[in-house]
Protein backbone atom coordinates (compact mmCIF):
# COMPACT_ATOMS: atom_id res chain seq x y z
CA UNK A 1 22.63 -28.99 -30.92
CA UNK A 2 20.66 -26.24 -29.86
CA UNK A 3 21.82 -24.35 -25.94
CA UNK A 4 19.34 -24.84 -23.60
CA UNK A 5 18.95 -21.56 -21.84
CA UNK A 6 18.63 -21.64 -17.92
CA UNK A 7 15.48 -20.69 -16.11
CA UNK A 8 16.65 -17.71 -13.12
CA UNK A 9 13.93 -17.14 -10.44
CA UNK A 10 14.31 -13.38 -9.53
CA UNK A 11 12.98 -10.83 -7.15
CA UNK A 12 12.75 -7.54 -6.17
CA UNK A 13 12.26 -5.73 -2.62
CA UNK A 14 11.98 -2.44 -0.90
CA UNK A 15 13.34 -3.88 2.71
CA UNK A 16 12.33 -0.04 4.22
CA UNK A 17 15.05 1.35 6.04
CA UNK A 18 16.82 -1.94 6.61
CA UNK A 19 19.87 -1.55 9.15
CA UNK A 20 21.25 -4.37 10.69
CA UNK A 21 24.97 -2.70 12.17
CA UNK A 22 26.06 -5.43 14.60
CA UNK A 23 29.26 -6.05 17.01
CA UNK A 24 32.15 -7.96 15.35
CA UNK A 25 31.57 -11.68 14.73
CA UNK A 26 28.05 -12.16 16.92
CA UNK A 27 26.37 -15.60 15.74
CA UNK A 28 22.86 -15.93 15.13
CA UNK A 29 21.83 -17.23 18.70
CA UNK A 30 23.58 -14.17 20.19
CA UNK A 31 21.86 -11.83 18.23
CA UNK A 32 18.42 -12.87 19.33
CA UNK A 33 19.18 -13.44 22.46
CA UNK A 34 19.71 -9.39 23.35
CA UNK A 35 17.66 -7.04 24.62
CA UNK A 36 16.17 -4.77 22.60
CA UNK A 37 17.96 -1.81 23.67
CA UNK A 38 20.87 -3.88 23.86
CA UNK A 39 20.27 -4.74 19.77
CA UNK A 40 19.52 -1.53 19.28
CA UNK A 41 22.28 0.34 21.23
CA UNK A 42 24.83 -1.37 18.57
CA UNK A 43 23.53 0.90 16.07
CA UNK A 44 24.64 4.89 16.85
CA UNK A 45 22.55 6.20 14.85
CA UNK A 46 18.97 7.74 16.13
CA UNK A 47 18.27 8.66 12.84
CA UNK A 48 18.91 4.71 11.07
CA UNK A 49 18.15 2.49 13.69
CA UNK A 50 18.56 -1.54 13.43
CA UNK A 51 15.54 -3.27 12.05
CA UNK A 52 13.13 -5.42 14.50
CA UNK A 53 14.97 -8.59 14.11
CA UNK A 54 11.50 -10.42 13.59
CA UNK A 55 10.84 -8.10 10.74
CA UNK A 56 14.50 -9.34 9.44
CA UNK A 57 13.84 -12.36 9.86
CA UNK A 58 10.60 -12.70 8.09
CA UNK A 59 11.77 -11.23 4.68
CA UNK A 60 14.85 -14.12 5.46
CA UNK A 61 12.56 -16.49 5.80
CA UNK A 62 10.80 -15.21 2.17
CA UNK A 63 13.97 -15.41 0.30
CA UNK A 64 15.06 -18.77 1.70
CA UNK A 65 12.01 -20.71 1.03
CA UNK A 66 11.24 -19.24 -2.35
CA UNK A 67 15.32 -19.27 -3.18
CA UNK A 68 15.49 -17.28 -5.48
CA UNK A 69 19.21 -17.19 -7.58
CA UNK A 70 18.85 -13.05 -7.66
CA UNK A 71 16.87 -10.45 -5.65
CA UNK A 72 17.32 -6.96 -6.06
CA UNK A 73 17.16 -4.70 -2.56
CA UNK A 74 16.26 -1.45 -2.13
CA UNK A 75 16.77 0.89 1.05
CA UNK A 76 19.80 -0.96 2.22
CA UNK A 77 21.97 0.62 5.32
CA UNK A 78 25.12 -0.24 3.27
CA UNK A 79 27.29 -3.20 2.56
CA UNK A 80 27.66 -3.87 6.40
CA UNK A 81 23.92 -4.51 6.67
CA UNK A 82 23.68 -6.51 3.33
CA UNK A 83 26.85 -9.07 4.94
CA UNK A 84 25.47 -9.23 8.42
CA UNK A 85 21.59 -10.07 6.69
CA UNK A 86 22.92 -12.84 4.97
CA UNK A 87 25.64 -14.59 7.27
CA UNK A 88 22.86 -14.36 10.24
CA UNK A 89 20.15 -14.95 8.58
CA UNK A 90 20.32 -16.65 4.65
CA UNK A 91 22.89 -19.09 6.07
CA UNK A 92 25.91 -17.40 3.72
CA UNK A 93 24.06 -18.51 0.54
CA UNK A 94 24.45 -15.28 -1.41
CA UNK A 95 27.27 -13.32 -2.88
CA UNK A 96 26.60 -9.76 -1.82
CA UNK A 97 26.50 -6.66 -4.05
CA UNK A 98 26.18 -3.09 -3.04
CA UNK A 99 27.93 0.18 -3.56
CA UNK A 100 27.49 3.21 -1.18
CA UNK A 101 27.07 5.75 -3.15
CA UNK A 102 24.30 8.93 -3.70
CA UNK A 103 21.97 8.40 -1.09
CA UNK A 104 22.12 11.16 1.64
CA UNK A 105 19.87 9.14 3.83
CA UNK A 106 22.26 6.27 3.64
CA UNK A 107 20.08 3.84 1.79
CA UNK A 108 21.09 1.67 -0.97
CA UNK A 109 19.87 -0.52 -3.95
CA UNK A 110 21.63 -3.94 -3.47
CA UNK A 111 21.82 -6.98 -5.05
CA UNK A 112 22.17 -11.15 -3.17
CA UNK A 113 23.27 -13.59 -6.06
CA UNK A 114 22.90 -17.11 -5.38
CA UNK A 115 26.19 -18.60 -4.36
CA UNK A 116 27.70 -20.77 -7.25
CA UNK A 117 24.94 -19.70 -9.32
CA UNK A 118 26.51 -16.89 -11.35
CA UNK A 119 30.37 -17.47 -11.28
CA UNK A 120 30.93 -15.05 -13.60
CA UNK A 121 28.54 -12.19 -12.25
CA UNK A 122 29.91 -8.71 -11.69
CA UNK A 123 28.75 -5.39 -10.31
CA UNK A 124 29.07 -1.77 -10.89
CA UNK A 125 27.43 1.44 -10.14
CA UNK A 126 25.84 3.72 -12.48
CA UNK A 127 27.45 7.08 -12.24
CA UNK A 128 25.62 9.74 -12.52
CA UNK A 129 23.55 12.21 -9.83
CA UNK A 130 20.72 9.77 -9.16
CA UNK A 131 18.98 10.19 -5.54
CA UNK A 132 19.82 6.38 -4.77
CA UNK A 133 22.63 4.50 -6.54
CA UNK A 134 21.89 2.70 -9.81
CA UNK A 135 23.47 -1.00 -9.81
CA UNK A 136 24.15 -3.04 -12.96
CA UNK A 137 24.91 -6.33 -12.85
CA UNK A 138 26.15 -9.16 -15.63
CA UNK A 139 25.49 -12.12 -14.43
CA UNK A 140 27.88 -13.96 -17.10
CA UNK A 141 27.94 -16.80 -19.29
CA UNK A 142 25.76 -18.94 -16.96
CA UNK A 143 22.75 -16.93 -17.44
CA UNK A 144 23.32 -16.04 -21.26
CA UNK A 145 25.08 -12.83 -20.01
CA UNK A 146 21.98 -11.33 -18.46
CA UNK A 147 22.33 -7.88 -17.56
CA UNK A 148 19.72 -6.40 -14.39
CA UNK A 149 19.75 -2.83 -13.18
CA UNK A 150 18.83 -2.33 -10.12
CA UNK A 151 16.82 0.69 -9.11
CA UNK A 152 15.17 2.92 -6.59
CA UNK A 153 14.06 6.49 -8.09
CA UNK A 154 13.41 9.74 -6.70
CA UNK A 155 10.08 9.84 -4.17
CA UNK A 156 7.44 12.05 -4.59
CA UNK A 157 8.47 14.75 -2.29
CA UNK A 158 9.90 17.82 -1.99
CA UNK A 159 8.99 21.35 -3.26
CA UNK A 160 8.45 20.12 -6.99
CA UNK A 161 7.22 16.29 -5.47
CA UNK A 162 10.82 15.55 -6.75
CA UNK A 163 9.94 15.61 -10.37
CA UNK A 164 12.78 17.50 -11.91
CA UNK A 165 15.10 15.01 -10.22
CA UNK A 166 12.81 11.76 -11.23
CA UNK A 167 12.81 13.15 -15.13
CA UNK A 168 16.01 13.23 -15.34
CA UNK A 169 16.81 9.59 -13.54
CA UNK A 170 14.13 7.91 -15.94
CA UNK A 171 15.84 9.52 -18.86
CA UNK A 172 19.01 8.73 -17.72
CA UNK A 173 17.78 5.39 -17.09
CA UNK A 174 16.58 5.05 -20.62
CA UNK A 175 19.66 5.72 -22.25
CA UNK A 176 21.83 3.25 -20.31
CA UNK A 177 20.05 -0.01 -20.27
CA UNK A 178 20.36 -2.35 -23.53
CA UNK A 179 17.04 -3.28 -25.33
CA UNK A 180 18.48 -6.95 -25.38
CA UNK A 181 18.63 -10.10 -22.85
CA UNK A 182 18.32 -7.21 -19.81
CA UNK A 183 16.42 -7.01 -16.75
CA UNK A 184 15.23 -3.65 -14.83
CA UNK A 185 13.78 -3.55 -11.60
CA UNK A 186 13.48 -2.14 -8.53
CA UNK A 187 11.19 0.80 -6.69
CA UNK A 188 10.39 3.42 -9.37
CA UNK A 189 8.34 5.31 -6.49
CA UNK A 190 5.37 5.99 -9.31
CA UNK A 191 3.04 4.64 -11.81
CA UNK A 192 3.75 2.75 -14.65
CA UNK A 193 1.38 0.85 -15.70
CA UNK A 194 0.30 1.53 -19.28
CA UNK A 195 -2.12 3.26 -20.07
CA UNK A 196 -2.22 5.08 -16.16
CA UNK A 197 1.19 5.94 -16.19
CA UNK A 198 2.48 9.44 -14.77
CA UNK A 199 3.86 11.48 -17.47
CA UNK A 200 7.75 11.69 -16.29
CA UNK A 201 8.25 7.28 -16.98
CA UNK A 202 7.19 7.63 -20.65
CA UNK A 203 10.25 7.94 -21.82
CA UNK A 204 11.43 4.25 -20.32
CA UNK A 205 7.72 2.54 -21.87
CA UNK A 206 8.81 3.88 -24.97
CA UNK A 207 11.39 0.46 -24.49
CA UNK A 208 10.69 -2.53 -25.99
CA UNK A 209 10.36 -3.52 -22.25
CA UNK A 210 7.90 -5.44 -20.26
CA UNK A 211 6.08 -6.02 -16.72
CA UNK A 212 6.22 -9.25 -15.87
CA UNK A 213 2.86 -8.64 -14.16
CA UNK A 214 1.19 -7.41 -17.43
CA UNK A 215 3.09 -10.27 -19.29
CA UNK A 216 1.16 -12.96 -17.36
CA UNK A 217 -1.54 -11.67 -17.37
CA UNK A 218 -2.83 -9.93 -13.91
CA UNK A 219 -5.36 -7.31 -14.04
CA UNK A 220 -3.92 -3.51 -13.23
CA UNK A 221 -5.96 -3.02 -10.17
CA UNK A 222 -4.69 -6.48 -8.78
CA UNK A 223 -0.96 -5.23 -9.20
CA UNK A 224 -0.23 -3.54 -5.66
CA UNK A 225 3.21 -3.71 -3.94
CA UNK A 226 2.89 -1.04 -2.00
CA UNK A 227 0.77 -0.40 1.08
CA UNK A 228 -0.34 3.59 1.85
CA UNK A 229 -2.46 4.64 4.30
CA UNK A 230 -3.24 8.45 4.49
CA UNK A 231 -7.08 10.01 4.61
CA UNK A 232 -7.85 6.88 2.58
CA UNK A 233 -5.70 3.58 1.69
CA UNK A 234 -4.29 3.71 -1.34
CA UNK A 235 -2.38 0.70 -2.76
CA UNK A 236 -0.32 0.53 -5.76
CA UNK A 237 2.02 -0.86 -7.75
CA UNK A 238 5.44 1.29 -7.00
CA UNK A 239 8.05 -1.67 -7.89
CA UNK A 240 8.40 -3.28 -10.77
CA UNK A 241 10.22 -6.25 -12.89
CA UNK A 242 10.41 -5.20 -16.46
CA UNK A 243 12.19 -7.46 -18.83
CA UNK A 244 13.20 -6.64 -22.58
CA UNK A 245 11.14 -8.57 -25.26
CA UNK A 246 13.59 -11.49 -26.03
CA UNK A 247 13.61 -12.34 -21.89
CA UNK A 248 10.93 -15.44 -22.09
CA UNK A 249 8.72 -14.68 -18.49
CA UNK A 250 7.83 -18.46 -17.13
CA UNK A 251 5.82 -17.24 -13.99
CA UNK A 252 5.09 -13.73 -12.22
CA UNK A 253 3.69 -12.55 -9.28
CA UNK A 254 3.63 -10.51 -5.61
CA UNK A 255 3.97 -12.06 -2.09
CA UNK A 256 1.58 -11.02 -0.19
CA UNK A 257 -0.38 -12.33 2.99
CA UNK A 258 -2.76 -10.76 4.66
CA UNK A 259 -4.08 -7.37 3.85
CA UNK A 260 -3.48 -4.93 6.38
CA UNK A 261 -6.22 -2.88 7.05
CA UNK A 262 -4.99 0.04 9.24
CA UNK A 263 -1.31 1.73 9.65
CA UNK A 264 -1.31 0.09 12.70
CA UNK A 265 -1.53 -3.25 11.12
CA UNK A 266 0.90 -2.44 8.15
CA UNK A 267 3.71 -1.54 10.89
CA UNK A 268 3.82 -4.66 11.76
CA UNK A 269 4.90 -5.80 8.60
CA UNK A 270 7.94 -6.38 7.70
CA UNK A 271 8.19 -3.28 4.96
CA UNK A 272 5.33 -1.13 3.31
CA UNK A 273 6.29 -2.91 0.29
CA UNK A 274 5.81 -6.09 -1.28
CA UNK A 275 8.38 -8.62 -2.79
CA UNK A 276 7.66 -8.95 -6.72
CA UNK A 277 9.09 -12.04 -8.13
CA UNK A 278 9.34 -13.54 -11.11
CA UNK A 279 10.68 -17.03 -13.31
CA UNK A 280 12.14 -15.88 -16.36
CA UNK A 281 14.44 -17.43 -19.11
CA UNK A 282 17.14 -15.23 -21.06
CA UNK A 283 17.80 -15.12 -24.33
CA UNK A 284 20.73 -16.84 -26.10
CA UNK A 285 23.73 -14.35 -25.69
CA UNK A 286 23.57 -10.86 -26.66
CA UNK A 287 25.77 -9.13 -29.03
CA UNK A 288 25.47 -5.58 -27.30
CA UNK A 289 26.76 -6.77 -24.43
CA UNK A 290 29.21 -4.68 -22.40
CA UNK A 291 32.86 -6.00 -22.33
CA UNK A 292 34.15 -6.45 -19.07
CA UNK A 293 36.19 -2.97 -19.35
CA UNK A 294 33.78 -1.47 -21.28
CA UNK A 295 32.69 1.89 -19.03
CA UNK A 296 29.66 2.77 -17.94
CA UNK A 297 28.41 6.52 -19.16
CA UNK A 298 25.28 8.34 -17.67
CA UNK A 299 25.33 11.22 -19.54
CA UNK A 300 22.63 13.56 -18.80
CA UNK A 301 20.19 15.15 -21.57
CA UNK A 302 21.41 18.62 -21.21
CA UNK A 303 19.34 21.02 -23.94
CA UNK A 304 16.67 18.76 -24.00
CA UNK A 305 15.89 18.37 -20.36
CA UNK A 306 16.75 21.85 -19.52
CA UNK A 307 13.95 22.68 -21.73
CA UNK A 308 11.33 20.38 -20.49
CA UNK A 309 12.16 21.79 -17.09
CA UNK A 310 11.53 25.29 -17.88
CA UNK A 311 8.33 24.12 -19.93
CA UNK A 312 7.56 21.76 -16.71
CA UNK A 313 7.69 24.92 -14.19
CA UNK A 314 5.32 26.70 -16.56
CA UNK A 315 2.75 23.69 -16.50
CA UNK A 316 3.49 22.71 -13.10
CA UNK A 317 0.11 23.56 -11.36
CA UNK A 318 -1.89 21.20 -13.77
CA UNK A 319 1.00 18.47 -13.55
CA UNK A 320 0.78 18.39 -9.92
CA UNK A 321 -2.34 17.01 -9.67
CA UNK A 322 -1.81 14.10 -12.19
CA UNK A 323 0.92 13.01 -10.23
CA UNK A 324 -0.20 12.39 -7.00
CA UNK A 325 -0.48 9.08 -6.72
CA UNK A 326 2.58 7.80 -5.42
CA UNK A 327 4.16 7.41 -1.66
CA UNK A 328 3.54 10.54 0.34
CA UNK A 329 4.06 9.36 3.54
CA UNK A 330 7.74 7.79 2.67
CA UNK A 331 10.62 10.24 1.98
CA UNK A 332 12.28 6.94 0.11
């Protein structure tokens, strides 16, 4: 008799410099009944300070009525935030998954698994000198061993718009996913939708790899997760679910409400981003699976890349100015 393989409702989210570091052991009804400098005096930091609880509490209220059995987070103040988040405000539904490593800012990619839903799922971290950490997970026999990166690469800043940095991530990133039964997504902080896509991602579209937005269907200039507002608004789509060819995608979309208008208006949001969600069904098993001691390697492409870097410097002028769109007013 044929398997019948599960359906997994997944997301992905850039929560935008989401703290939540609390006192030991406060409940739910403590928490919002503080003051706001009282909330906010619990975090030390004046560089990371705690998220507006009603911001918190609206991308809580997203994930719970949508529950969803996976969503990916990105900009993460650590596991301490990610634990707090979902005792005080998912109701302890979710197994938590981070690992604090890379990010100087002290964001991180995360991961909430739907308790019960994954009993076999397991983490680890990339390794390698990416700008935010790189999180696998295998979510196990119940989902057809599954594997999901999840991601948050280099912004567009700095003195080269961080492109030497983002060319070697996405190539790095390329040679360490599977082409079977996986899932990547996250914030790529640029363009890749085909045919408009900035230069440095072709590598990864060279994957037999798709965008669960393309894959049902929605038009490129309707696929916007990301609000900017500089001399003019500029909306795009920065984050992304792509799924290799043998993942069947049931249903795709964004969340979004109203369209903000003004910066004003988008700070009152609860990120500049846009949750990205999507049904999909795995394949049957997948021979190329990694064993459960198998390592993990991010090697980096040494002659090659050191060659496209000197011939990048040499072009850089003229690259510039294809890759500006992107986030400029985000150092993400």
């Amino acid at each position: 008799m044929a398997r019948v393989r599960p359906s997994i409702s997944i997301a992905s989210f850039n929560a935008q410099d989401f703290y939540l570091l609390l006192d030991p052991g406060l409940s739910r009804e403590e928490l919002e009944a503080l003051l706001d400098g009282d909330y906010l005096a619990m975090n030390a930091s004046i560089f990371n300070p705690n998220k507006e609880r009603g911001k918190i509490a609206e991308v809580a209220r997203i994930i719970l009525e949508r529950e969803f059995d996976l969503v990916g987070l990105c900009e993460v103040g650590g596991m301490e935030t990610l634990v707090a988040f979902n005792r005080l405000y998912l109701e302890d539904r979710y197994d938590c998954y981070l690992h604090e490593e890379n990010s100087k800012r002290g964001i991180f990619v995360g991961a909430l698994a739907r308790k019960g839903r994954f009993p076999g799922c397991r983490a680890v971290n990339v390794p390698g000198a990416f700008s935010r950490n790189l999180l696998r997970l295998d979510l196990g026999l119940e989902a057809a061993c599954l594997e999901v990166f999840i991601v948050h690469l280099k912004a567009q800043y700095g003195a080269d718009r961080g492109l030497e940095r983002r060319i070697w991530e996405v190539e790095t990133l390329r040679s360490v996913v599977r082409s079977r039964n996986c899932v990547v997504m996250g914030d790529f902080n640029g363009i890749l939708i085909r045919g408009e896509e900035q230069f440095e991602y072709g590598p990864f579209l060279e994957l037999p790899f798709r965008d669960v937005l393309e894959a049902v269907g929605i038009p490129p200039d309707e696929r916007r997760t990301h609000y900017h507002f500089g001399p003019e608004p500029n909306f795009t789509q920065l984050d992304y679910i792509f799924c290799s060819e043998d993942v069947e995608i049931l249903e795709a979309g964004v969340i979004e409400g109203e369209i903000p208008l003004n910066r004003a208006q988008r700070a009152l949001l609860p990120s500049d981003h846009l949750f990205i969600c999507a049904t999909i069904r795995p394949a049957i098993g997948s021979s190329d699976s990694a064993g459960p001691d198998e390592p993990l390697r991010a090697e980096p492409f040494r002659a090659p890349f050191h060659a496209l870097r000197s011939f990048m410097r040499r072009l850089w002028p003229s690259i510039a100015r294809r890759s500006r769109r992107g986030r400029p007013d985000s150092a993400a």
